[in-house]
N, C-alpha and C. Protein backbone atom coordinates (compact mmCIF):
# COMPACT_ATOMS: atom_id res chain seq x y z
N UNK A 1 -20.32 2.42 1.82
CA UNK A 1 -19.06 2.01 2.39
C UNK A 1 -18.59 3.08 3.38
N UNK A 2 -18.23 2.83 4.45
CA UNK A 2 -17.55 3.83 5.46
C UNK A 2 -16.48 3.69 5.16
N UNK A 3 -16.10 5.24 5.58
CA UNK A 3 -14.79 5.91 5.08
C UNK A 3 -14.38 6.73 6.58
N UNK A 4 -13.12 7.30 6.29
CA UNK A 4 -12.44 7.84 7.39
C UNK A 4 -11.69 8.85 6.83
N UNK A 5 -11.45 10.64 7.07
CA UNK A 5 -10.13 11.13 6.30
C UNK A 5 -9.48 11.54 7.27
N UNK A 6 -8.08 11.09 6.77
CA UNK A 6 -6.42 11.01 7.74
C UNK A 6 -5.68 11.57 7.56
N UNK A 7 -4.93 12.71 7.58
CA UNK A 7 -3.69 13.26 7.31
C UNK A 7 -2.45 12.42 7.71
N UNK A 8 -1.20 11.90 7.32
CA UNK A 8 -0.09 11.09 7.59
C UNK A 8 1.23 12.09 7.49
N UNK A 9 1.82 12.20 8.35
CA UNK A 9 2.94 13.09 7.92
C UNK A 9 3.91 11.92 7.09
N UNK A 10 5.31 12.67 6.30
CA UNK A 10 5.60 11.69 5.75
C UNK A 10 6.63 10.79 6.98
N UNK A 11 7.07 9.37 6.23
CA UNK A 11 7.13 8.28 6.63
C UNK A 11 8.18 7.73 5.80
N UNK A 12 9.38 6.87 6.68
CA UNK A 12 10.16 6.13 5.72
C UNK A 12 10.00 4.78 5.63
N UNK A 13 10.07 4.03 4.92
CA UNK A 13 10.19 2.78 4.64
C UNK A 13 11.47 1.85 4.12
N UNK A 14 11.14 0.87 4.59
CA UNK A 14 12.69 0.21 3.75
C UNK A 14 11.71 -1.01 2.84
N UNK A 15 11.92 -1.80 1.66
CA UNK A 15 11.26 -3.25 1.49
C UNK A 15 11.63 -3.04 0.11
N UNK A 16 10.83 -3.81 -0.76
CA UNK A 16 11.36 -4.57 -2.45
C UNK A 16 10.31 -3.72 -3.12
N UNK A 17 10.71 -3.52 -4.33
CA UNK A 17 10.09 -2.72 -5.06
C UNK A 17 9.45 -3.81 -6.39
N UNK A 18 8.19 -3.44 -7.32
CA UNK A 18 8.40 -3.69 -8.28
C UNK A 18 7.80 -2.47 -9.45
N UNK A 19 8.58 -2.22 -10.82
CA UNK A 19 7.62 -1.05 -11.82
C UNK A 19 6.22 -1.97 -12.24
N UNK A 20 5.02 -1.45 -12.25
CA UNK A 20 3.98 -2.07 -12.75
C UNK A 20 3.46 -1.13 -13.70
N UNK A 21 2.62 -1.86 -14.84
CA UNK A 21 1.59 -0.82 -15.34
C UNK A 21 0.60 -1.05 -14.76
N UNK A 22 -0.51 0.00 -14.91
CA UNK A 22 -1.77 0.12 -14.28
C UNK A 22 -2.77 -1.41 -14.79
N UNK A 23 -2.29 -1.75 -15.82
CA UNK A 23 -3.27 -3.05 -16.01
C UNK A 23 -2.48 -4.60 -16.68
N UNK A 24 -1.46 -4.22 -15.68
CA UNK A 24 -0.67 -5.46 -14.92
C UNK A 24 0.14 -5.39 -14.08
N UNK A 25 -0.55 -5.89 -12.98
CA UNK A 25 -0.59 -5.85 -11.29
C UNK A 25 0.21 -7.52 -11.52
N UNK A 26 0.09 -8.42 -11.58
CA UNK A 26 0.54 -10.00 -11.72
C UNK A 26 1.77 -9.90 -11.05
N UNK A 27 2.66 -8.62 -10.65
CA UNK A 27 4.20 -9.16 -10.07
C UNK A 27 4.27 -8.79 -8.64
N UNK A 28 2.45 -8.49 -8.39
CA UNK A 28 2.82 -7.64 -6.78
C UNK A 28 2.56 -9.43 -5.78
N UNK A 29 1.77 -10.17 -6.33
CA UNK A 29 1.30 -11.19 -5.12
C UNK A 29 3.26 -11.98 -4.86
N UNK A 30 3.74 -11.88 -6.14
CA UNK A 30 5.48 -12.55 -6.24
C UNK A 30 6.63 -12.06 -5.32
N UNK A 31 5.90 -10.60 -5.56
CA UNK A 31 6.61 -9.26 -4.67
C UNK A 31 6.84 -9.93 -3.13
N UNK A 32 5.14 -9.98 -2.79
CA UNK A 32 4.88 -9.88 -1.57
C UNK A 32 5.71 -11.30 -0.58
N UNK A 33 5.13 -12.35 -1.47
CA UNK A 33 5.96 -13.88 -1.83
C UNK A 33 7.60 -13.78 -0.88
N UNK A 34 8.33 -12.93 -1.77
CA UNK A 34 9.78 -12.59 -1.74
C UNK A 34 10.20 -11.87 -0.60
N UNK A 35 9.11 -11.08 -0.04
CA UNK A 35 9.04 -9.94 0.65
C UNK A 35 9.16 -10.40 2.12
N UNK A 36 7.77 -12.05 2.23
CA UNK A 36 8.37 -12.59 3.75
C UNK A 36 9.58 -13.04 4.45
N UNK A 37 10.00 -13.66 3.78
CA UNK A 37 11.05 -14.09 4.15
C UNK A 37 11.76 -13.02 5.34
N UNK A 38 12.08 -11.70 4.42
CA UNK A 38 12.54 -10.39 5.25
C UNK A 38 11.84 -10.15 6.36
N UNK A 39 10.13 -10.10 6.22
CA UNK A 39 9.69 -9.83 7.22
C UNK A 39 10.05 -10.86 8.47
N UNK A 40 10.32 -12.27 8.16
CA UNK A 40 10.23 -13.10 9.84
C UNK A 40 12.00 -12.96 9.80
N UNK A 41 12.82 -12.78 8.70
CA UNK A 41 14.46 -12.34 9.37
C UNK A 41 14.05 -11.10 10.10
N UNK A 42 13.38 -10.15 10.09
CA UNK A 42 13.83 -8.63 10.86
C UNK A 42 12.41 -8.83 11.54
N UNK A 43 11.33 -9.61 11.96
CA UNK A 43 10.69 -9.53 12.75
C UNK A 43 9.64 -8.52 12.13
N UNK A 44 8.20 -8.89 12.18
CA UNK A 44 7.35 -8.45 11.54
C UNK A 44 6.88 -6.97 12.67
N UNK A 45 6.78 -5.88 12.17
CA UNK A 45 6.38 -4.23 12.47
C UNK A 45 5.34 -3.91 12.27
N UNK A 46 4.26 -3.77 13.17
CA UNK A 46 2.67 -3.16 12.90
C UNK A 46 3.14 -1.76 12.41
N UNK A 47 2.51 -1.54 11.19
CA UNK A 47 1.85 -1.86 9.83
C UNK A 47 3.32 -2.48 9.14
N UNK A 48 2.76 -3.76 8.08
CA UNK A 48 3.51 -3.57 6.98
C UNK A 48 2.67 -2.72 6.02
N UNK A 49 3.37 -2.01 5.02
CA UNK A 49 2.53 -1.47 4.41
C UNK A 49 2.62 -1.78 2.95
N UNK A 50 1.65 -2.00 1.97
CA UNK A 50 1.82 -2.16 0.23
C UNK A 50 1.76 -0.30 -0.03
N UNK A 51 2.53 0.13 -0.79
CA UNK A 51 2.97 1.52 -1.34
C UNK A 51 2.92 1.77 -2.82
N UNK A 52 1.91 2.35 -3.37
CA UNK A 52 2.13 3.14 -4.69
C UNK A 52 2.79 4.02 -4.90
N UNK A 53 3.80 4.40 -5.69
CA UNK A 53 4.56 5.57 -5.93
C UNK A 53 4.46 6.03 -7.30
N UNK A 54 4.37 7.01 -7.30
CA UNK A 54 4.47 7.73 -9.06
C UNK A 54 5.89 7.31 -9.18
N UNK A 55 5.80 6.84 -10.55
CA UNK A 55 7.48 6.36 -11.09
C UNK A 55 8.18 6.83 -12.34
N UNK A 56 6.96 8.19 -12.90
CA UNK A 56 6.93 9.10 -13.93
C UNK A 56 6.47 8.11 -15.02
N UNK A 57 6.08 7.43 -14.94
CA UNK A 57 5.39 7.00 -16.34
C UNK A 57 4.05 6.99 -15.96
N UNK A 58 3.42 7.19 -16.94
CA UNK A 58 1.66 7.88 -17.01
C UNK A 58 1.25 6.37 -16.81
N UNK A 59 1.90 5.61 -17.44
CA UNK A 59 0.65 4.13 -17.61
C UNK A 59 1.11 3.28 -16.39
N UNK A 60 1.80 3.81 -15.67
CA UNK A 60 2.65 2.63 -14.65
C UNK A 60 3.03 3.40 -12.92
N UNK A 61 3.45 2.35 -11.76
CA UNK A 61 3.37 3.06 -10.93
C UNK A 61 4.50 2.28 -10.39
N UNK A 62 5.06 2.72 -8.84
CA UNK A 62 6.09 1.36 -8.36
C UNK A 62 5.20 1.16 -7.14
N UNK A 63 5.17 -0.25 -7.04
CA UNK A 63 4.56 -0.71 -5.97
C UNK A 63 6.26 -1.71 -4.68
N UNK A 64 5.42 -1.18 -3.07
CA UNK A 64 6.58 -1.42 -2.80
C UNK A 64 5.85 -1.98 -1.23
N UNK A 65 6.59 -3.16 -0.94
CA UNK A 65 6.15 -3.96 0.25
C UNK A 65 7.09 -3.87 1.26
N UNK A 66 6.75 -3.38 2.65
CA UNK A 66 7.75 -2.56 3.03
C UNK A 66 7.27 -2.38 4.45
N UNK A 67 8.48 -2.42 5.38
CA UNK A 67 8.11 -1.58 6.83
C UNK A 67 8.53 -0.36 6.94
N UNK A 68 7.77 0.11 7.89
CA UNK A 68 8.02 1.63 8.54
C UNK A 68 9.26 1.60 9.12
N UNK A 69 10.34 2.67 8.86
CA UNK A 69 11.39 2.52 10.10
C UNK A 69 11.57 3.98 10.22
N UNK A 70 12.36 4.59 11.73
CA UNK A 70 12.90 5.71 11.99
C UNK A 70 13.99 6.31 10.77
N UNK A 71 14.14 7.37 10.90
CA UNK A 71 14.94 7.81 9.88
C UNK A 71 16.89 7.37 10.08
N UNK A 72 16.59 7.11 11.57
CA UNK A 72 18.17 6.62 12.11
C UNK A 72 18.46 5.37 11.14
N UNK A 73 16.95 4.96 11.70
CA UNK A 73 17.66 3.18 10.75
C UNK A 73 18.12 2.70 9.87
N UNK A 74 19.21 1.80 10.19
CA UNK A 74 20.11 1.51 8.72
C UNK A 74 19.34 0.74 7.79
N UNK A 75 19.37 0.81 6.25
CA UNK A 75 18.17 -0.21 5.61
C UNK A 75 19.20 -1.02 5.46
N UNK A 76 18.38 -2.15 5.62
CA UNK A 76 18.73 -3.34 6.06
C UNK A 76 19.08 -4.04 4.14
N UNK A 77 20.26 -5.18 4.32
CA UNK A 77 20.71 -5.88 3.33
C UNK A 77 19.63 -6.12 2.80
N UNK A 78 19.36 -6.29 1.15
CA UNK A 78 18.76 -6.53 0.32
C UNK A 78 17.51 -5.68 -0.12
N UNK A 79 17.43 -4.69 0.39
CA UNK A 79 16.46 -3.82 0.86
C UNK A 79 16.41 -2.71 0.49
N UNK A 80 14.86 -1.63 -0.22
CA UNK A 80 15.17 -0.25 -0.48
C UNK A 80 14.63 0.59 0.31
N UNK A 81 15.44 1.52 0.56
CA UNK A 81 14.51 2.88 1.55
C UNK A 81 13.81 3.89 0.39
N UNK A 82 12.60 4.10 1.38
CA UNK A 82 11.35 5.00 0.29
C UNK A 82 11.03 5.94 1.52
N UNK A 83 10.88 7.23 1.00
CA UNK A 83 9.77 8.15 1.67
C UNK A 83 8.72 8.37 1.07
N UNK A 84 7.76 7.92 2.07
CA UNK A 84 6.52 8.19 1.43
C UNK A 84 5.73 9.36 1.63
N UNK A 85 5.30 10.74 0.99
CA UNK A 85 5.31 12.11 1.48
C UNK A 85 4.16 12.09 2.34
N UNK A 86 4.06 13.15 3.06
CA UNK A 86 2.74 13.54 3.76
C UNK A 86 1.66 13.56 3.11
N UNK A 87 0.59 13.24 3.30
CA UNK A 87 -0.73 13.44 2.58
C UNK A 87 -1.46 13.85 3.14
N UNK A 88 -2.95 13.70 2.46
CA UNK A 88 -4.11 13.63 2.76
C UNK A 88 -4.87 12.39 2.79
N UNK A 89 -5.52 11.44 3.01
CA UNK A 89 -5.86 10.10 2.17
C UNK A 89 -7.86 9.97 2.72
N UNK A 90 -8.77 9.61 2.16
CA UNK A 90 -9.69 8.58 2.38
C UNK A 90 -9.08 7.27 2.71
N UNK A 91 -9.83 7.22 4.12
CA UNK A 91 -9.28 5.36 4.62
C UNK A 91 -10.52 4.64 4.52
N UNK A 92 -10.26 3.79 4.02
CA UNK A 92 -11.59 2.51 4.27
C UNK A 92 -11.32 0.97 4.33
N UNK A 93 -11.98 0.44 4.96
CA UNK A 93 -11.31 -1.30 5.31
C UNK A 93 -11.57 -1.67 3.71
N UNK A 94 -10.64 -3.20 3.74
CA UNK A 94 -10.73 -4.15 2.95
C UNK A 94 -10.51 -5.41 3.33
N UNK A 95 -11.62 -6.45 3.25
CA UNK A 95 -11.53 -7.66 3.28
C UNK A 95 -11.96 -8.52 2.30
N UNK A 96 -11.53 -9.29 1.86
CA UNK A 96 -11.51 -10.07 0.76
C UNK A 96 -10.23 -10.62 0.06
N UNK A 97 -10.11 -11.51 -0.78
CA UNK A 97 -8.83 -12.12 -1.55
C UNK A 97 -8.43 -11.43 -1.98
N UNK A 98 -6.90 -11.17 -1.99
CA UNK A 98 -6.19 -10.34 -2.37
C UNK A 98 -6.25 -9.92 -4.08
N UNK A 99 -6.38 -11.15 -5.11
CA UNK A 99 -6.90 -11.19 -6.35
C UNK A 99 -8.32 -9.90 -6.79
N UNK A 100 -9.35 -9.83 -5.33
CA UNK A 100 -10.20 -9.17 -5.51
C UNK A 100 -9.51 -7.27 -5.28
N UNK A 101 -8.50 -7.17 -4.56
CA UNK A 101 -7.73 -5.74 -4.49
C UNK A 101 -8.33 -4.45 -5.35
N UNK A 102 -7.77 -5.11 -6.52
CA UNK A 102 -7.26 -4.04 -7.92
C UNK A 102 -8.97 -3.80 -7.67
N UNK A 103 -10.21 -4.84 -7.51
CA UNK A 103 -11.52 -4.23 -8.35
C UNK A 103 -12.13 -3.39 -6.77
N UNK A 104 -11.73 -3.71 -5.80
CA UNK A 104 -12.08 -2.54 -4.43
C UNK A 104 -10.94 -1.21 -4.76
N UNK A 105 -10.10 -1.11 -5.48
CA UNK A 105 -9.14 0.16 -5.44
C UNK A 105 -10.15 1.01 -6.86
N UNK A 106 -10.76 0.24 -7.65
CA UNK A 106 -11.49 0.85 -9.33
C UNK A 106 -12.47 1.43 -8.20
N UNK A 107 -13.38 0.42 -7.67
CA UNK A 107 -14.43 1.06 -7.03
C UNK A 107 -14.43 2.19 -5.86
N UNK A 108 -13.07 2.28 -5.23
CA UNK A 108 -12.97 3.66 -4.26
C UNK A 108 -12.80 4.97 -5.29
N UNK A 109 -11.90 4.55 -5.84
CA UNK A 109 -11.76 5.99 -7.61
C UNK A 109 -12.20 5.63 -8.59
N UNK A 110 -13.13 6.47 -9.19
CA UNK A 110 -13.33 7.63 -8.70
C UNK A 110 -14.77 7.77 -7.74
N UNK A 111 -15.59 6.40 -7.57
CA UNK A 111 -16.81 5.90 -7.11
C UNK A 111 -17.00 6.81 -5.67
N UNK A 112 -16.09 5.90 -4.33
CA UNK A 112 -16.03 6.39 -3.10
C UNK A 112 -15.59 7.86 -2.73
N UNK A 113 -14.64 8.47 -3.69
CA UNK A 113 -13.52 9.66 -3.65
C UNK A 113 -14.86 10.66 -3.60
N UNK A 114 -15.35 10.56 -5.10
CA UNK A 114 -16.33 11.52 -6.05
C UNK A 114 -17.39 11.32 -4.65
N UNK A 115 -18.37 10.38 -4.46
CA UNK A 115 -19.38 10.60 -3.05
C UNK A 115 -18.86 11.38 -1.88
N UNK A 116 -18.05 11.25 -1.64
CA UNK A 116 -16.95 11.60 -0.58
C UNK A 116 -16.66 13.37 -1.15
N UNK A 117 -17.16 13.70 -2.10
CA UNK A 117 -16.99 15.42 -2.63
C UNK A 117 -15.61 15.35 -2.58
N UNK A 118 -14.81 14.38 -2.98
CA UNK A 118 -13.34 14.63 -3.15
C UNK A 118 -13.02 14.81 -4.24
N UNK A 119 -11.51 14.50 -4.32
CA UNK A 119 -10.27 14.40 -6.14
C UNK A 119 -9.53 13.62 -4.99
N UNK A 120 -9.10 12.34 -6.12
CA UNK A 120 -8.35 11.80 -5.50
C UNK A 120 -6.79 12.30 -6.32
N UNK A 121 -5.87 12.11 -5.75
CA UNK A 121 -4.51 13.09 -6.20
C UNK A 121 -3.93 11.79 -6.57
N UNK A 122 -4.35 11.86 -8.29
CA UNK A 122 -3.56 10.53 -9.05
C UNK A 122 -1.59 10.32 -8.84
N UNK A 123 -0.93 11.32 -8.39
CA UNK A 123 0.84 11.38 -8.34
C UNK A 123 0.93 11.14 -6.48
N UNK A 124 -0.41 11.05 -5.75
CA UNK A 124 0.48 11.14 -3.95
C UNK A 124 0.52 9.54 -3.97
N UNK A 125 0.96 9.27 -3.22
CA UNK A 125 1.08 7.59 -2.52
C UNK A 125 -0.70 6.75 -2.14
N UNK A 126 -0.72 5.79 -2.97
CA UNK A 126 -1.38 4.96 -2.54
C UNK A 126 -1.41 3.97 -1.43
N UNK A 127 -2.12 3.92 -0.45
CA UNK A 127 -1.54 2.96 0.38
C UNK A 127 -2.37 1.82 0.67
N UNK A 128 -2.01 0.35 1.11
CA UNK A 128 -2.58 -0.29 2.02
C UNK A 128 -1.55 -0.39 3.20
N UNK A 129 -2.57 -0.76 4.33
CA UNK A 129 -1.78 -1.04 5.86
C UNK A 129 -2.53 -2.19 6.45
N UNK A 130 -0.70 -2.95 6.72
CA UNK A 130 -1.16 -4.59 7.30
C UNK A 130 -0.77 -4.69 8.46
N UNK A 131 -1.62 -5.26 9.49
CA UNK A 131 -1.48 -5.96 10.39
C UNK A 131 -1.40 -7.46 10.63
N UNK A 132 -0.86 -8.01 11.80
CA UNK A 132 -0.59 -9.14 11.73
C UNK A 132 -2.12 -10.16 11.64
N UNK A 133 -2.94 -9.74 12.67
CA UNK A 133 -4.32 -10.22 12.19
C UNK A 133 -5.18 -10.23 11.37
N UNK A 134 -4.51 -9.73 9.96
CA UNK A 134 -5.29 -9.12 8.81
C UNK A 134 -5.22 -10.61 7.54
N UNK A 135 -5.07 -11.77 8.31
CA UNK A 135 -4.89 -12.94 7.10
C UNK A 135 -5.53 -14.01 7.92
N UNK A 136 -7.06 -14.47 6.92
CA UNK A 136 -7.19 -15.63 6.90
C UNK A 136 -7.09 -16.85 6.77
N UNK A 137 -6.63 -17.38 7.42
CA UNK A 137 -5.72 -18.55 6.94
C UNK A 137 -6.73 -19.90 6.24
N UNK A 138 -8.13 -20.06 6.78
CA UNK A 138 -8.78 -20.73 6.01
C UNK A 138 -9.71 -20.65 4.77
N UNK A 139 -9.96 -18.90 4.52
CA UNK A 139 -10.48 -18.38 3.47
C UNK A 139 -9.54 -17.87 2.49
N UNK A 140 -8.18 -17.53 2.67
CA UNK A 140 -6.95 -16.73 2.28
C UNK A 140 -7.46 -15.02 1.89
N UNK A 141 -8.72 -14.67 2.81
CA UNK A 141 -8.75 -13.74 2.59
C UNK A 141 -8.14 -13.22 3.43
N UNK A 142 -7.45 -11.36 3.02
CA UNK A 142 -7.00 -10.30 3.71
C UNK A 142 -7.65 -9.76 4.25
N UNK A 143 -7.51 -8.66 5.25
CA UNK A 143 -8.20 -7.43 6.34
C UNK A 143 -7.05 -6.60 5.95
N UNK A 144 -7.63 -5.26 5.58
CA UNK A 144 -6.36 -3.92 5.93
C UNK A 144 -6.80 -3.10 5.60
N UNK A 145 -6.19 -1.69 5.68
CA UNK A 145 -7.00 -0.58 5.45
C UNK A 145 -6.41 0.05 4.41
N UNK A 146 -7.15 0.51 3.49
CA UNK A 146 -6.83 0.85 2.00
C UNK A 146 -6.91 2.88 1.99
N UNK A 147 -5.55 3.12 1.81
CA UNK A 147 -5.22 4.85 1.92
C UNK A 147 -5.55 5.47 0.45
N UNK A 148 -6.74 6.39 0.47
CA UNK A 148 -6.64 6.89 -1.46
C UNK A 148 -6.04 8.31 -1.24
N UNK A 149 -5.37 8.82 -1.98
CA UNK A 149 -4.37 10.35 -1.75
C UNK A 149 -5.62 10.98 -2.04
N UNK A 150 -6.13 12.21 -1.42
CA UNK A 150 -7.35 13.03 -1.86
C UNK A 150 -6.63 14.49 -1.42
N UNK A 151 -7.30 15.37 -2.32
CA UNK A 151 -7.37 16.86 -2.22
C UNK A 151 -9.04 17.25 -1.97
């Protein structure tokens, strides 16, 4: 699998949050669901991005669907602002059904990280990044690029 490593300074976001545990993901596709609407009221922003955050619980994380905005910007009604810190990350594409996600994120950690002579940094931000051309509309598969936090 080709890979890419990126440094990101940090970044704010505004969008909907949900707490997940690590082995139930089931409220992010609902998330995302809830999440358009916002995107075509405020006009869709290359990248949207999906966001992991440490949420201090060991078994669980917050996942958060969300645009990039300047730090001026007001967050918008219904909406949470997140900073997401600077990192380090391994980038690598993903295409396939979104259902298939969770088993391309098992197989980058510790699989891609560890080949890669990395550690992936289980507490930095997980990311994916969406573009508008990243959805098949007759396969319902996704395109985007999947961020792993590495040291």
């Amino acid at each position: 699998m080709e890979y890419r490593i990126e440094a990101l300074e940090s970044f704010e976001i505004v969008g909907l949050f949900i707490d997940c545990k690590h082995d139930d993901t089931a409220g992010i596709v609902p998330l995302w669901d809830s999440f358009f609407p916002h995107m075509e009221r405020l006009g869709w922003k290359n990248p949207v991005w999906g966001v992991c955050l440490a949420n201090g619980d060991a078994q669980g994380f917050r996942y958060v669907c969300a645009f990039e905005v300047t730090p001026e910007t007001e967050t918008p009604e219904g909406l949470t602002r997140f900073t997401v810190p600077a990192h380090r990350f391994l980038v690598h594409k993903f295409k396939d059904l979104p259902t298939n996600m969770s088993k391309q994120w098992q197989a980058t950690y510790p699989g891609l990280v560890k080949e890669a002579g990395m550690k992936a940094d289980l507490q930095g931000p997980w990311l994916e990044s969406y573009t508008h051309d990243g959805y098949d509309y007759e396969t319902g598969e996704i395109a985007c690029e999947l961020y792993t936090p590495v040291m």
